[in-house]
C-alpha atoms as a PDB file:
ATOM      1  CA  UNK A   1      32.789  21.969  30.186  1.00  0.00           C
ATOM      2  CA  UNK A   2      32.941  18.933  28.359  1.00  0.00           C
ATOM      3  CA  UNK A   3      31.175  20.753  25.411  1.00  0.00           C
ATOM      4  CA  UNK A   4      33.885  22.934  25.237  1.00  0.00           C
ATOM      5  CA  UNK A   5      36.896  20.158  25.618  1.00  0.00           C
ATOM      6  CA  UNK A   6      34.990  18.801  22.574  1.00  0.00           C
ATOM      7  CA  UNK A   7      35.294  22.326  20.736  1.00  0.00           C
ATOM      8  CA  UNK A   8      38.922  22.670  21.724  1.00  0.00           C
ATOM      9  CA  UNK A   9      40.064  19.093  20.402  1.00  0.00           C
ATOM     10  CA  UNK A  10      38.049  19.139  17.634  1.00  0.00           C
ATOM     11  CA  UNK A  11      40.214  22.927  16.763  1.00  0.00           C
ATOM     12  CA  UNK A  12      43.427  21.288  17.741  1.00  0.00           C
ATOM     13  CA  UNK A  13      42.680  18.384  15.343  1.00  0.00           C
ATOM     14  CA  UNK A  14      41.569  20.731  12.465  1.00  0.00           C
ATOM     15  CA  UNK A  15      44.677  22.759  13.176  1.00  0.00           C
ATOM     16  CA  UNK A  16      46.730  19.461  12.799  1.00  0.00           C
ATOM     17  CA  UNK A  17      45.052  18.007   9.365  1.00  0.00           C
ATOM     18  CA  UNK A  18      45.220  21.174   7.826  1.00  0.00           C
ATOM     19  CA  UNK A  19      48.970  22.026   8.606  1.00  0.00           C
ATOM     20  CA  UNK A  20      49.593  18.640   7.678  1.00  0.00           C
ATOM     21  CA  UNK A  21      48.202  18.969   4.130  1.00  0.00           C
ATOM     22  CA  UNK A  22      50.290  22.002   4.094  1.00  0.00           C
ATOM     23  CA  UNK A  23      53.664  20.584   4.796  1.00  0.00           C
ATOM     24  CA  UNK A  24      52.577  17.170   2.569  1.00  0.00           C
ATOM     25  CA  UNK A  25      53.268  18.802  -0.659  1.00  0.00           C
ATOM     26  CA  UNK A  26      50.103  17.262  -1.844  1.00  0.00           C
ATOM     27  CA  UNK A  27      48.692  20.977  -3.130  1.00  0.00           C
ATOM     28  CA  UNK A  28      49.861  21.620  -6.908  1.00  0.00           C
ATOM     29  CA  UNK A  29      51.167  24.827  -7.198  1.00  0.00           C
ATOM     30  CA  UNK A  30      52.203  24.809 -10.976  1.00  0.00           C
ATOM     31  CA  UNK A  31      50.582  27.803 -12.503  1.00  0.00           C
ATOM     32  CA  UNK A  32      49.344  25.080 -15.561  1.00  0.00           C
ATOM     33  CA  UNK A  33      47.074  23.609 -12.555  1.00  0.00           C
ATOM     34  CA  UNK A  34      43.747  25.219 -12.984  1.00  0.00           C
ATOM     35  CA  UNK A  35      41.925  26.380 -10.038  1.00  0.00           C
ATOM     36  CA  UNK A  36      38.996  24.746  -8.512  1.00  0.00           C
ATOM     37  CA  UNK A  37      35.498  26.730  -8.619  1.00  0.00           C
ATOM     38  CA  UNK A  38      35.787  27.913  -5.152  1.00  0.00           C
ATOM     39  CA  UNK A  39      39.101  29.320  -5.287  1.00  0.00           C
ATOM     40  CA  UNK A  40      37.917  31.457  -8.089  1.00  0.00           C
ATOM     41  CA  UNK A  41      34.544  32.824  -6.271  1.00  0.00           C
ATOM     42  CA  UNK A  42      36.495  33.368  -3.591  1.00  0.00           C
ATOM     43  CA  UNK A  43      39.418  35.426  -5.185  1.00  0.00           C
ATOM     44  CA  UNK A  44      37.543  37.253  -7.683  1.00  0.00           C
ATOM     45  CA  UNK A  45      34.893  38.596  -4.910  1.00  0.00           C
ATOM     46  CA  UNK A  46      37.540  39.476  -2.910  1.00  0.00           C
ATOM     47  CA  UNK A  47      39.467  41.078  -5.063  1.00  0.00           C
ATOM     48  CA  UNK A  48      36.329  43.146  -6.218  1.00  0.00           C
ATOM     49  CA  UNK A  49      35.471  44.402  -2.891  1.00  0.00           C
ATOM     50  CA  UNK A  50      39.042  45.311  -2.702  1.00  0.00           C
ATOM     51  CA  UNK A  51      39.291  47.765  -5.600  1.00  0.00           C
ATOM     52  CA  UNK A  52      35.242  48.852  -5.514  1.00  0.00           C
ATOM     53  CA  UNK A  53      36.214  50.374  -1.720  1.00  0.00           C
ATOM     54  CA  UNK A  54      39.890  52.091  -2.105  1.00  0.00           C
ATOM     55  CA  UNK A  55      38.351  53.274  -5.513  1.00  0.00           C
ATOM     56  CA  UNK A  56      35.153  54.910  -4.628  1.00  0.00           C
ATOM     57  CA  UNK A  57      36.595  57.934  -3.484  1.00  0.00           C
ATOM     58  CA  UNK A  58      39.143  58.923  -6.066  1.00  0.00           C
ATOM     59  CA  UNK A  59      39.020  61.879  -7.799  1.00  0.00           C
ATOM     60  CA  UNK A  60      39.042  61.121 -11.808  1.00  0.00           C
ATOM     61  CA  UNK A  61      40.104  63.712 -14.262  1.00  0.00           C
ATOM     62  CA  UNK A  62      38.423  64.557 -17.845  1.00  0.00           C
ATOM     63  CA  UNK A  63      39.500  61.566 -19.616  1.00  0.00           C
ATOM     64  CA  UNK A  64      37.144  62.523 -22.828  1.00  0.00           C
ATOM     65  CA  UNK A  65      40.437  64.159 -24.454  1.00  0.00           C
ATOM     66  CA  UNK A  66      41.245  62.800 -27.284  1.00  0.00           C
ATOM     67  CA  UNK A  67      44.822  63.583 -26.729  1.00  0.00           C
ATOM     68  CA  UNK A  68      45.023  61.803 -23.979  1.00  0.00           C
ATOM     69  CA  UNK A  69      43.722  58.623 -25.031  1.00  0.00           C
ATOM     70  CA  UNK A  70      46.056  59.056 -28.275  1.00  0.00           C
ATOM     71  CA  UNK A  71      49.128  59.046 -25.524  1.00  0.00           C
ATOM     72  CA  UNK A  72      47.109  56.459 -23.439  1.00  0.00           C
ATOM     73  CA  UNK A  73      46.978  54.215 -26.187  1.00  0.00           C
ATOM     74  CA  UNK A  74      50.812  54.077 -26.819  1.00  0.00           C
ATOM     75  CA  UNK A  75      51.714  53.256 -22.902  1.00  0.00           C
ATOM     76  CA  UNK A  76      48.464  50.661 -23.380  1.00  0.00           C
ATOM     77  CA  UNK A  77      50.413  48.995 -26.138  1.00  0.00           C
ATOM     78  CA  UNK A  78      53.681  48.965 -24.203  1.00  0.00           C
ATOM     79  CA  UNK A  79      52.347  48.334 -21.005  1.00  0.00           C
ATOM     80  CA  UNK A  80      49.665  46.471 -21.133  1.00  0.00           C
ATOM     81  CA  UNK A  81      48.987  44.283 -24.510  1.00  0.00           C
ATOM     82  CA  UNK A  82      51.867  41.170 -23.788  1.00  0.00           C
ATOM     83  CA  UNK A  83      49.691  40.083 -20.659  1.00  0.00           C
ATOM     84  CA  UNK A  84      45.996  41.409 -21.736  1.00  0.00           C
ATOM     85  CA  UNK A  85      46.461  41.378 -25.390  1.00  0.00           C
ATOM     86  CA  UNK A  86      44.597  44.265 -27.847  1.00  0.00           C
ATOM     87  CA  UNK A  87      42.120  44.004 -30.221  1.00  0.00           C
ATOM     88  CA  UNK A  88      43.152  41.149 -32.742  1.00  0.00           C
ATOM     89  CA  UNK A  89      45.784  40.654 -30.831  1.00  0.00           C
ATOM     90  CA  UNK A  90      46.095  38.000 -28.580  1.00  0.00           C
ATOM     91  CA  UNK A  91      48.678  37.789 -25.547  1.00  0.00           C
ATOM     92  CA  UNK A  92      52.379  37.630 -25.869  1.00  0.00           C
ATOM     93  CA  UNK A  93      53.580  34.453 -24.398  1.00  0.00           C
ATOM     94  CA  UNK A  94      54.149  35.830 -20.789  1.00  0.00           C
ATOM     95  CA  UNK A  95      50.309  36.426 -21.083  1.00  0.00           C
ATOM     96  CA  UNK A  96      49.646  32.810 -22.170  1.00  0.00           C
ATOM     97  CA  UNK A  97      51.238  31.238 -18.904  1.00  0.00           C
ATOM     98  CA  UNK A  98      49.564  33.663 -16.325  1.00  0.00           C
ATOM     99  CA  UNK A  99      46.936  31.663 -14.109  1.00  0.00           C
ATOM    100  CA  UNK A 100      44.798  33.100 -13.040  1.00  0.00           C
ATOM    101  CA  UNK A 101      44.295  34.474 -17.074  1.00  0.00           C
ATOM    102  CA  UNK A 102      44.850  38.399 -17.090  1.00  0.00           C
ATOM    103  CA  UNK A 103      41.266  39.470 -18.176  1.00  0.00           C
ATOM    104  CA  UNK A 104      40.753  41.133 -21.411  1.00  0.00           C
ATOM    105  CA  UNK A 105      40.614  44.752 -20.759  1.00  0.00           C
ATOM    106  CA  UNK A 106      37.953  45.449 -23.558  1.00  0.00           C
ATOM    107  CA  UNK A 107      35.877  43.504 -21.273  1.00  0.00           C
ATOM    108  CA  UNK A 108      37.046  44.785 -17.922  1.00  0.00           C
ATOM    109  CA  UNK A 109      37.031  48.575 -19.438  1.00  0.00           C
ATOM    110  CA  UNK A 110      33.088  48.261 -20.438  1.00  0.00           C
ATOM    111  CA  UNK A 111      31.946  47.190 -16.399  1.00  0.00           C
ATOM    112  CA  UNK A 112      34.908  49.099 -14.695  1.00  0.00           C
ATOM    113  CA  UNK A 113      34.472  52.522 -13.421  1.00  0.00           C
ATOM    114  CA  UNK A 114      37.612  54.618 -14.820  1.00  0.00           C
ATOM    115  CA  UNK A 115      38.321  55.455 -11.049  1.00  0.00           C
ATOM    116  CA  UNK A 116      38.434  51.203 -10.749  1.00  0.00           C
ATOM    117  CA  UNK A 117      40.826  50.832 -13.691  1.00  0.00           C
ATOM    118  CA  UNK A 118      42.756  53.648 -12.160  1.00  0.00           C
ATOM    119  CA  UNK A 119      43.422  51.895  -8.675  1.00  0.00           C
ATOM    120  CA  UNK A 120      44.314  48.558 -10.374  1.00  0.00           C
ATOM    121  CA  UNK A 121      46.967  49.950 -12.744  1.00  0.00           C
ATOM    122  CA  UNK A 122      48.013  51.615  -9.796  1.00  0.00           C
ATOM    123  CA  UNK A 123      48.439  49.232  -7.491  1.00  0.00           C
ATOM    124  CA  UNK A 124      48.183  46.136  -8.891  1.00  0.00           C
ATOM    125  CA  UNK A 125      46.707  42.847  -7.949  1.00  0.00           C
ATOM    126  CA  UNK A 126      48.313  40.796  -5.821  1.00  0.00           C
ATOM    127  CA  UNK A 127      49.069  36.857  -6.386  1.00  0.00           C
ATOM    128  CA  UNK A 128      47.948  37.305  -9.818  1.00  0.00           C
ATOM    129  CA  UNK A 129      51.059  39.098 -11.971  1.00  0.00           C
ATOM    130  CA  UNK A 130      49.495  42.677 -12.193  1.00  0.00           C
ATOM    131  CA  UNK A 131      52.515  44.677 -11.469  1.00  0.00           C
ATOM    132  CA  UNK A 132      51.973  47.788  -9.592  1.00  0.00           C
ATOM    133  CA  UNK A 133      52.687  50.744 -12.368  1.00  0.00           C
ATOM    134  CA  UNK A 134      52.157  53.177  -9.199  1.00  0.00           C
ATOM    135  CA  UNK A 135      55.868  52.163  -8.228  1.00  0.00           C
ATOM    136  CA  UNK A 136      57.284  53.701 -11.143  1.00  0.00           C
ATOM    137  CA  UNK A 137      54.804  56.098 -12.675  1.00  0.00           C
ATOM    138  CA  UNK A 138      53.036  59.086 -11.359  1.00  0.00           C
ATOM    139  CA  UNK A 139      49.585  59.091 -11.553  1.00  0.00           C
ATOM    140  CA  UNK A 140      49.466  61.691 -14.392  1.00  0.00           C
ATOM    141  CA  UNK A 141      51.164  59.280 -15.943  1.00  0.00           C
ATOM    142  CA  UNK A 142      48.689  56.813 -15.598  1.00  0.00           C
ATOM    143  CA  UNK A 143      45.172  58.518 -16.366  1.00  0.00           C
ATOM    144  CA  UNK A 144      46.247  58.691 -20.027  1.00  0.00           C
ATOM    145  CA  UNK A 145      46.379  54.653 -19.934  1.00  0.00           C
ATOM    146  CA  UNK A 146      42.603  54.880 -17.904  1.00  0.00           C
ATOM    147  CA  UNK A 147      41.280  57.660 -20.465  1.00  0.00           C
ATOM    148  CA  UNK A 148      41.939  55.059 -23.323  1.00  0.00           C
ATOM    149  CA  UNK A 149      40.829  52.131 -21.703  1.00  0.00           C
ATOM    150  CA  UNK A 150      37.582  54.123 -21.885  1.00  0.00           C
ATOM    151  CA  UNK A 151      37.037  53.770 -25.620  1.00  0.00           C
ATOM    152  CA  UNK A 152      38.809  50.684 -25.644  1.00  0.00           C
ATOM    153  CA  UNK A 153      35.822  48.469 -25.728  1.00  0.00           C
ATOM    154  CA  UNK A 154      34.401  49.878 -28.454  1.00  0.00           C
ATOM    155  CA  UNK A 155      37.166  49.775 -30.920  1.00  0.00           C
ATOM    156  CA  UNK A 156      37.853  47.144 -34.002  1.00  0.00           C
ATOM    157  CA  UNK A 157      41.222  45.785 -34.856  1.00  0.00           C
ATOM    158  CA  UNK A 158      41.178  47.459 -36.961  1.00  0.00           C
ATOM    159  CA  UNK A 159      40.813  50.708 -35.537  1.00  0.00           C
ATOM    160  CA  UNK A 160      43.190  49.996 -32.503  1.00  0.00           C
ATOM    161  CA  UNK A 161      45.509  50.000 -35.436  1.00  0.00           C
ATOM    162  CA  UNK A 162      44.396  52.937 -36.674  1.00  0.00           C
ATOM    163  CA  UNK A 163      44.517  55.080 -33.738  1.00  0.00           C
ATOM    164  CA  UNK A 164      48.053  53.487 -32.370  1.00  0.00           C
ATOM    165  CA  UNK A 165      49.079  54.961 -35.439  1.00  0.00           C
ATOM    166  CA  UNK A 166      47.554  58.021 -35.328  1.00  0.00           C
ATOM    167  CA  UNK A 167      48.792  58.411 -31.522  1.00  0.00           C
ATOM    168  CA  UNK A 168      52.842  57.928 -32.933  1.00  0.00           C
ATOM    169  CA  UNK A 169      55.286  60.410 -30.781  1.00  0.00           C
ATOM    170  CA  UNK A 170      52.857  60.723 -27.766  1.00  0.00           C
ATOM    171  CA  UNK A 171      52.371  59.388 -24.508  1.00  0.00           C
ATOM    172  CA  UNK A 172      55.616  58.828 -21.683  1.00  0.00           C
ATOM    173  CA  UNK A 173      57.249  56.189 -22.881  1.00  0.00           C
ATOM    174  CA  UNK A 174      56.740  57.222 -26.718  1.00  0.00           C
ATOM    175  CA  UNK A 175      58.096  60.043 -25.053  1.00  0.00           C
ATOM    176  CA  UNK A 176      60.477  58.722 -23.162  1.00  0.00           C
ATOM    177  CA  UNK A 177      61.725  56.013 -25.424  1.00  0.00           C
ATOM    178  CA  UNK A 178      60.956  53.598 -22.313  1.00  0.00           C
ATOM    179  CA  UNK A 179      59.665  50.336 -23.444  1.00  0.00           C
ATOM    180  CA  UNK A 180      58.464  48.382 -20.528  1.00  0.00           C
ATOM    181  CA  UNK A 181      55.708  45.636 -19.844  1.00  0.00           C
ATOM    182  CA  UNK A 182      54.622  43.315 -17.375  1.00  0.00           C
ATOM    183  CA  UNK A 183      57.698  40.934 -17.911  1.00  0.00           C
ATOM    184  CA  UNK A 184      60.475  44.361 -17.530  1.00  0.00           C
ATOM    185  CA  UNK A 185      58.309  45.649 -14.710  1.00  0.00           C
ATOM    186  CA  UNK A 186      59.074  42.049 -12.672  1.00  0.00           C
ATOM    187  CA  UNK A 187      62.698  41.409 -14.016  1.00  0.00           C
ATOM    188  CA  UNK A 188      63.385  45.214 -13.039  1.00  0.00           C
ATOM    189  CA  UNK A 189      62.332  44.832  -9.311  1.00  0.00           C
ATOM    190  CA  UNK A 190      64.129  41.332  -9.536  1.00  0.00           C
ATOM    191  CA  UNK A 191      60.957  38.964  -8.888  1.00  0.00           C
ATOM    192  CA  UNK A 192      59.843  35.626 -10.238  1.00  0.00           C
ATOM    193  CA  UNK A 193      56.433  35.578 -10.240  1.00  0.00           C
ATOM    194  CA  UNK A 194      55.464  31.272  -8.577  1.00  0.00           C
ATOM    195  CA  UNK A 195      58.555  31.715  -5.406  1.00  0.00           C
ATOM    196  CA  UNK A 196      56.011  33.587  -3.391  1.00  0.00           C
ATOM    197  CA  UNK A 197      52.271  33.028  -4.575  1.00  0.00           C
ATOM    198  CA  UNK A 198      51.626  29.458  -5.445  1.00  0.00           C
ATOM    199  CA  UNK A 199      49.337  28.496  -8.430  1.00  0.00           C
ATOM    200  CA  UNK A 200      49.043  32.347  -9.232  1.00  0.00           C
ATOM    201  CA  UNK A 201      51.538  32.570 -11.929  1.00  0.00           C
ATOM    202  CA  UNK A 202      53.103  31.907 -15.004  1.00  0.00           C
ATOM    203  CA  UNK A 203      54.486  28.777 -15.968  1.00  0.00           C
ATOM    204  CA  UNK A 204      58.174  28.792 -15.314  1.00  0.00           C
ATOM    205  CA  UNK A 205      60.431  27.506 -18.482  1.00  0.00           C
ATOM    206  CA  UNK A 206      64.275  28.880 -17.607  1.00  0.00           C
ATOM    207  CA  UNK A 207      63.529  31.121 -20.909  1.00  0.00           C
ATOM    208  CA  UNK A 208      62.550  35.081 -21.120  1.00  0.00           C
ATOM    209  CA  UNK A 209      60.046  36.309 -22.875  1.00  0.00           C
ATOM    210  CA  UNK A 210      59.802  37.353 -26.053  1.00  0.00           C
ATOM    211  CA  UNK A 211      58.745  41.079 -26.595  1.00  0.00           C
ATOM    212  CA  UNK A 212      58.560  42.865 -30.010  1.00  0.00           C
ATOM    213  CA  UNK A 213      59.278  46.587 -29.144  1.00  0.00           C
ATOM    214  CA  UNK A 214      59.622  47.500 -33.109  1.00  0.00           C
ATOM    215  CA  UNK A 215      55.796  47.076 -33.339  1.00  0.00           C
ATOM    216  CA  UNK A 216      54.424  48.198 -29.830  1.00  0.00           C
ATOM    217  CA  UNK A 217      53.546  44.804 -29.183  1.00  0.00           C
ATOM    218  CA  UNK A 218      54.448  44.555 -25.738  1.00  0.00           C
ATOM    219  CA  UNK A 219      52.304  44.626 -22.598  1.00  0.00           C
ATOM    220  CA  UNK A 220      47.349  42.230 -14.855  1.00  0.00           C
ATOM    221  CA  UNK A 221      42.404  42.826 -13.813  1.00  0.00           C
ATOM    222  CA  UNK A 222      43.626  45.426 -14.912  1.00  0.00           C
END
């Protein structure tokens, strides 16, 4: 018995120190305070588990047509490139003040299984900015975006160039005229990315961000 009054107060107290830590304030939350080690293992192995389970047993289309990764590439550029940037391209400023860094999808595309890449643009990644696109496309919609993140890693700037070019007219929003990134996708469902996930976001300044929708240059693991 007294082995377990030990347990219990020894629970209580641990309960007590860590709620007051909580309530202290002490804990940075700016989104320019890095994370420690830790706190990255332990979100980026979590959130791989995550997406390797719900994503093992989709069903993935024929994404080798070229037509679709001409009309992926154009909802890539407007959907995707502020936060993630494109090949010489870096990220728009919305992209710069993420933390935890959205990864660079040349990167993520080469060790990502297309069902993977699927389920993130999906549904998104929580506490980290990656809007789900599920919400307000359809998924047929969003395999064009998958079936050109496919090539993606293998492509030059010079080439991305080439083939946004080539790919003028197609894909939804070329289609659409819709224009929307990361930044419209948050401001349209009225959120602030740092009220509800601390030290996951971008840096706050009271200003918008720029996008440059005349040149496609607008834009989450994946």
């Amino acid at each position: 018995m007294k082995i377990i009054r030990v347990l219990v107060v020894a629970v209580i107290v641990g309960l007590g120190v860590i709620a007051g830590f909580i309530y202290s304030g002490l804990y940075d939350v700016s989104a320019t305070s890095p994370h420690g080690g830790f706190t990255n293992w332990l979100m980026s192995t979590t959130m791989n588990a995550s997406v390797q389970r719900r994503a093992k047993n989709l069903s993935v289309p024929d994404l080798d047509d070229e037509a679709l990764q001409l009309a992926g590439i154009n909802d890539f550029d407007t959907m995707c490139a502020a936060c993630h940037g494109a090949p010489g391209r870096d990220p728009q400023a919305i992209g710069q003040g993420l933390n935890p860094p959205a990864p660079d999808l040349a990167e993520s595309s080469a060790r990502r299984t297309a069902a993977e890449l699927f389920w993130i643009t999906k549904s998104g990644i929580r506490m980290t900015g990656m809007p789900a696109w599920g919400a307000s496309h359809e998924d047929e919609e969003l395999w064009p975006v998958v079936a050109f993140m496919t090539v993606l890693p293998g492509l030059s700037a010079e080439a991305y160039q080439s083939m946004l070019a080539g790919a003028a007219g197609s894909g939804h929003h070329a289609a659409n005229g819709d224009s929307h990134s990361h930044a419209d996708a948050e401001i349209e469902s009225g959120g602030h990315r740092g009220e509800d996930h601390p030290g996951q976001d971008q840096a706050d300044n009271g200003e918008k961000p720029e996008h440059d929708h005349s040149s496609h240059s607008h834009g989450g693991d994946h």
